[in-house]
N, C-alpha and C. Protein backbone atom coordinates (compact mmCIF):
# COMPACT_ATOMS: atom_id res chain seq x y z
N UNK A 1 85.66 67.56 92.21
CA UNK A 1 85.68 67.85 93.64
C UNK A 1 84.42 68.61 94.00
N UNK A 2 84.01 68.54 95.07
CA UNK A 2 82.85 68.78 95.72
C UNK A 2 83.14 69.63 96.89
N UNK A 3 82.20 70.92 97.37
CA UNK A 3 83.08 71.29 98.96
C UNK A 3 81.79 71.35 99.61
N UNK A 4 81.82 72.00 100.84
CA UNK A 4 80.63 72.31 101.64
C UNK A 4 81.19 73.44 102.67
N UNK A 5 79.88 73.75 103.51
CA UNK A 5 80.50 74.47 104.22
C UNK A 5 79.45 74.47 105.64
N UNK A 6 80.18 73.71 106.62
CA UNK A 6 79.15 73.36 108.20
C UNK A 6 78.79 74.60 108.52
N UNK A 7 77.62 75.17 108.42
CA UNK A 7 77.02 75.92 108.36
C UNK A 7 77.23 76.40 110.45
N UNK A 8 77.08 74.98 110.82
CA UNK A 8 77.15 75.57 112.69
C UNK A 8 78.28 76.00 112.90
N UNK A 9 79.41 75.76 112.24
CA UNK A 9 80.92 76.43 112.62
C UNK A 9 81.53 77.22 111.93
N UNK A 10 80.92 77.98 111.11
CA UNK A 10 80.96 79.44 110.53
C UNK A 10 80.39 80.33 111.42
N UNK A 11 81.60 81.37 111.23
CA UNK A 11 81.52 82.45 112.28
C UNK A 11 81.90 83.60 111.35
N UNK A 12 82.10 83.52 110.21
CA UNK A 12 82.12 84.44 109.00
C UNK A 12 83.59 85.22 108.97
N UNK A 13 84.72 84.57 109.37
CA UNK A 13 85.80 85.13 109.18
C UNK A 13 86.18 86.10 107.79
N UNK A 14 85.82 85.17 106.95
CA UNK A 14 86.00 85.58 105.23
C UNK A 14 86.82 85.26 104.99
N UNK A 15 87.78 84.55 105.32
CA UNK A 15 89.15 84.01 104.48
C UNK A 15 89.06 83.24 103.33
N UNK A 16 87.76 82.00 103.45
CA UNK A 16 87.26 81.93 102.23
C UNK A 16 86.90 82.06 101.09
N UNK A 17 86.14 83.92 100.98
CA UNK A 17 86.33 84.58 100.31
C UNK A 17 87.71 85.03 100.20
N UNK A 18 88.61 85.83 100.97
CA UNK A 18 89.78 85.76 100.15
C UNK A 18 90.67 84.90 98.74
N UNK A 19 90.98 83.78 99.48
CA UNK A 19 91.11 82.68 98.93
C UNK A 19 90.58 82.27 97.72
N UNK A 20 89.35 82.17 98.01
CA UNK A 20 88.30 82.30 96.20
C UNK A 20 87.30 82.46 96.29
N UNK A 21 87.36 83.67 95.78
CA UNK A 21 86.04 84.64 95.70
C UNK A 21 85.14 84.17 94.43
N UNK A 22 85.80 83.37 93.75
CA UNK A 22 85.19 82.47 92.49
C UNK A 22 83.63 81.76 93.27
N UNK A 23 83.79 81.14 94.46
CA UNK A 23 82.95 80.11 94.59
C UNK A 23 82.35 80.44 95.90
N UNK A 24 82.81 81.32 97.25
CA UNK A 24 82.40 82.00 98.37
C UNK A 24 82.29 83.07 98.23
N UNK A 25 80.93 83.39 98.86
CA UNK A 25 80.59 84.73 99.31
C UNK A 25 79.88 85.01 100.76
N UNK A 26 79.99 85.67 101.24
CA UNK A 26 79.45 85.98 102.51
C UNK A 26 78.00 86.74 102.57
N UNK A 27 76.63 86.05 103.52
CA UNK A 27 75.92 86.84 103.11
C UNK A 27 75.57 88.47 104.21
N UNK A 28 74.83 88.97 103.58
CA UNK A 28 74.67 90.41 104.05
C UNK A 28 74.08 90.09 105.16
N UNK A 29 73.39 88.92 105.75
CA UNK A 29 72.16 89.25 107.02
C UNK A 29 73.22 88.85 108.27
N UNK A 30 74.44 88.22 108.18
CA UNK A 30 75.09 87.45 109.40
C UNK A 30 76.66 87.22 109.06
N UNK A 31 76.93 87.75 107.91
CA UNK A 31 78.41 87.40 107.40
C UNK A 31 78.94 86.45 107.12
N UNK A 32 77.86 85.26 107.39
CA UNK A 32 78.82 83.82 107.63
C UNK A 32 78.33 83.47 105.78
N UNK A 33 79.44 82.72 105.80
CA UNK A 33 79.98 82.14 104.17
C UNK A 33 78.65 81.16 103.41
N UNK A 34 78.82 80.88 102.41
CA UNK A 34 77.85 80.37 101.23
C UNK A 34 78.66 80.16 100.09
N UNK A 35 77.75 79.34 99.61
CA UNK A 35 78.85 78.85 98.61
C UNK A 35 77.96 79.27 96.84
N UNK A 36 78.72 79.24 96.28
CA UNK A 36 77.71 79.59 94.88
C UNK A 36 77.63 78.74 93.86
N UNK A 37 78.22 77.41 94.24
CA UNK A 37 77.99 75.71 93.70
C UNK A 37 79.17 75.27 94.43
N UNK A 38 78.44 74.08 94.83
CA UNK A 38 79.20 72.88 95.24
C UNK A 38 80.15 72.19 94.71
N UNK A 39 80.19 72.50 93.15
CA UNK A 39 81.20 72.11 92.61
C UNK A 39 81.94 72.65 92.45
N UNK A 40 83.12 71.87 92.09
CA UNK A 40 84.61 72.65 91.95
C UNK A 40 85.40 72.74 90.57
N UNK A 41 85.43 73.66 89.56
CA UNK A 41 85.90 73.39 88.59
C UNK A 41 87.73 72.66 88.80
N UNK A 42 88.13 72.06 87.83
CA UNK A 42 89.20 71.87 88.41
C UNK A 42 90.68 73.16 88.19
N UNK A 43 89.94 74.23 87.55
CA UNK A 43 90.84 75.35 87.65
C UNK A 43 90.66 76.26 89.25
N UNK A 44 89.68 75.81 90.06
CA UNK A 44 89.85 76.47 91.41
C UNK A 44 89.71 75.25 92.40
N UNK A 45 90.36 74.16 92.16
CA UNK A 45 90.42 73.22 93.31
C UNK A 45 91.89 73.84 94.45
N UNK A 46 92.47 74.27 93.46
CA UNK A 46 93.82 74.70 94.51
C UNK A 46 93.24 75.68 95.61
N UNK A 47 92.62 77.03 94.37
CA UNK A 47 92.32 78.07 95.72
C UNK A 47 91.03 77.59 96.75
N UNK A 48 90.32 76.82 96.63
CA UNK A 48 89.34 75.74 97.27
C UNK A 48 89.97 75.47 98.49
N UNK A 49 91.06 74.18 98.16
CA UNK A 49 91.67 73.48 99.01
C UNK A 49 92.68 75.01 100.21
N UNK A 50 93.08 75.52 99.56
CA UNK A 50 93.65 76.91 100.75
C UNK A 50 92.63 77.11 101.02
N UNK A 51 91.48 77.44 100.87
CA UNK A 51 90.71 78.37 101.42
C UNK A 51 90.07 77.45 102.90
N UNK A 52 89.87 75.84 102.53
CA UNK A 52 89.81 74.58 103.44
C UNK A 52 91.02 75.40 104.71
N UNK A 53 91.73 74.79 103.96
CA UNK A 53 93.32 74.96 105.13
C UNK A 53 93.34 76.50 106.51
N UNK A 54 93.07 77.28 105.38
CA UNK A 54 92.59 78.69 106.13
C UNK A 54 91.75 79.13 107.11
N UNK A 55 90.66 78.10 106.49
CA UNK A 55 89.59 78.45 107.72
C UNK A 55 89.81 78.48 109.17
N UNK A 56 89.54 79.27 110.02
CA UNK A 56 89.97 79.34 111.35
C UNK A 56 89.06 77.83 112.32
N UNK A 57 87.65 77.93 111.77
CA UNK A 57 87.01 76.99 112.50
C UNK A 57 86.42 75.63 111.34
N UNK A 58 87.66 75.46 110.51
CA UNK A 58 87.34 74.01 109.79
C UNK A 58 85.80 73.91 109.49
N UNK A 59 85.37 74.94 108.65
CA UNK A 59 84.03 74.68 108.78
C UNK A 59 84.42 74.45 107.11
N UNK A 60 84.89 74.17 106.54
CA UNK A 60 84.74 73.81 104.91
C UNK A 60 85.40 72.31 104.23
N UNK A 61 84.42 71.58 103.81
CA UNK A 61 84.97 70.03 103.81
C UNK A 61 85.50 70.12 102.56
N UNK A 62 85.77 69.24 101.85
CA UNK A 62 86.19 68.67 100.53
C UNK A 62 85.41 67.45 100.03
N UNK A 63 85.23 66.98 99.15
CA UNK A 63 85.59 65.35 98.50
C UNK A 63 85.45 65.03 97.33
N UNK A 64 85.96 64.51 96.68
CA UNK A 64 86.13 63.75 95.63
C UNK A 64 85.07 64.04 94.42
């Protein structure tokens, strides 16, 4: 699995980071989210996929 994150519809909630702090972090200049590989091991596809679901403004995709 693969994720991303639409960079124009991040508004830096952080739930992301909640969710999994394994693979999001927020940066210091604007708060809004980043990712720290695109890939997804398959031991954090679950907290991945919540962290998708969570987002307030669907800014985090998925695929295959």
């Amino acid at each position: 699995m693969k994720v991303a994150i639409i960079e124009e519809r991040c508004v830096g909630h952080g739930m992301c980071l909640l969710a999994c702090p394994e693979l999001f972090e927020l940066s210091d200049e604007d708060g809004h989210a980043f990712l720290r590989s695109e890939n997804v091991p398959p031991a954090l596809q679950e907290a991945v996929l919540q962290a998708q679901r969570g987002c307030p403004e669907q800014a985090i995709v998925t695929s295959a």
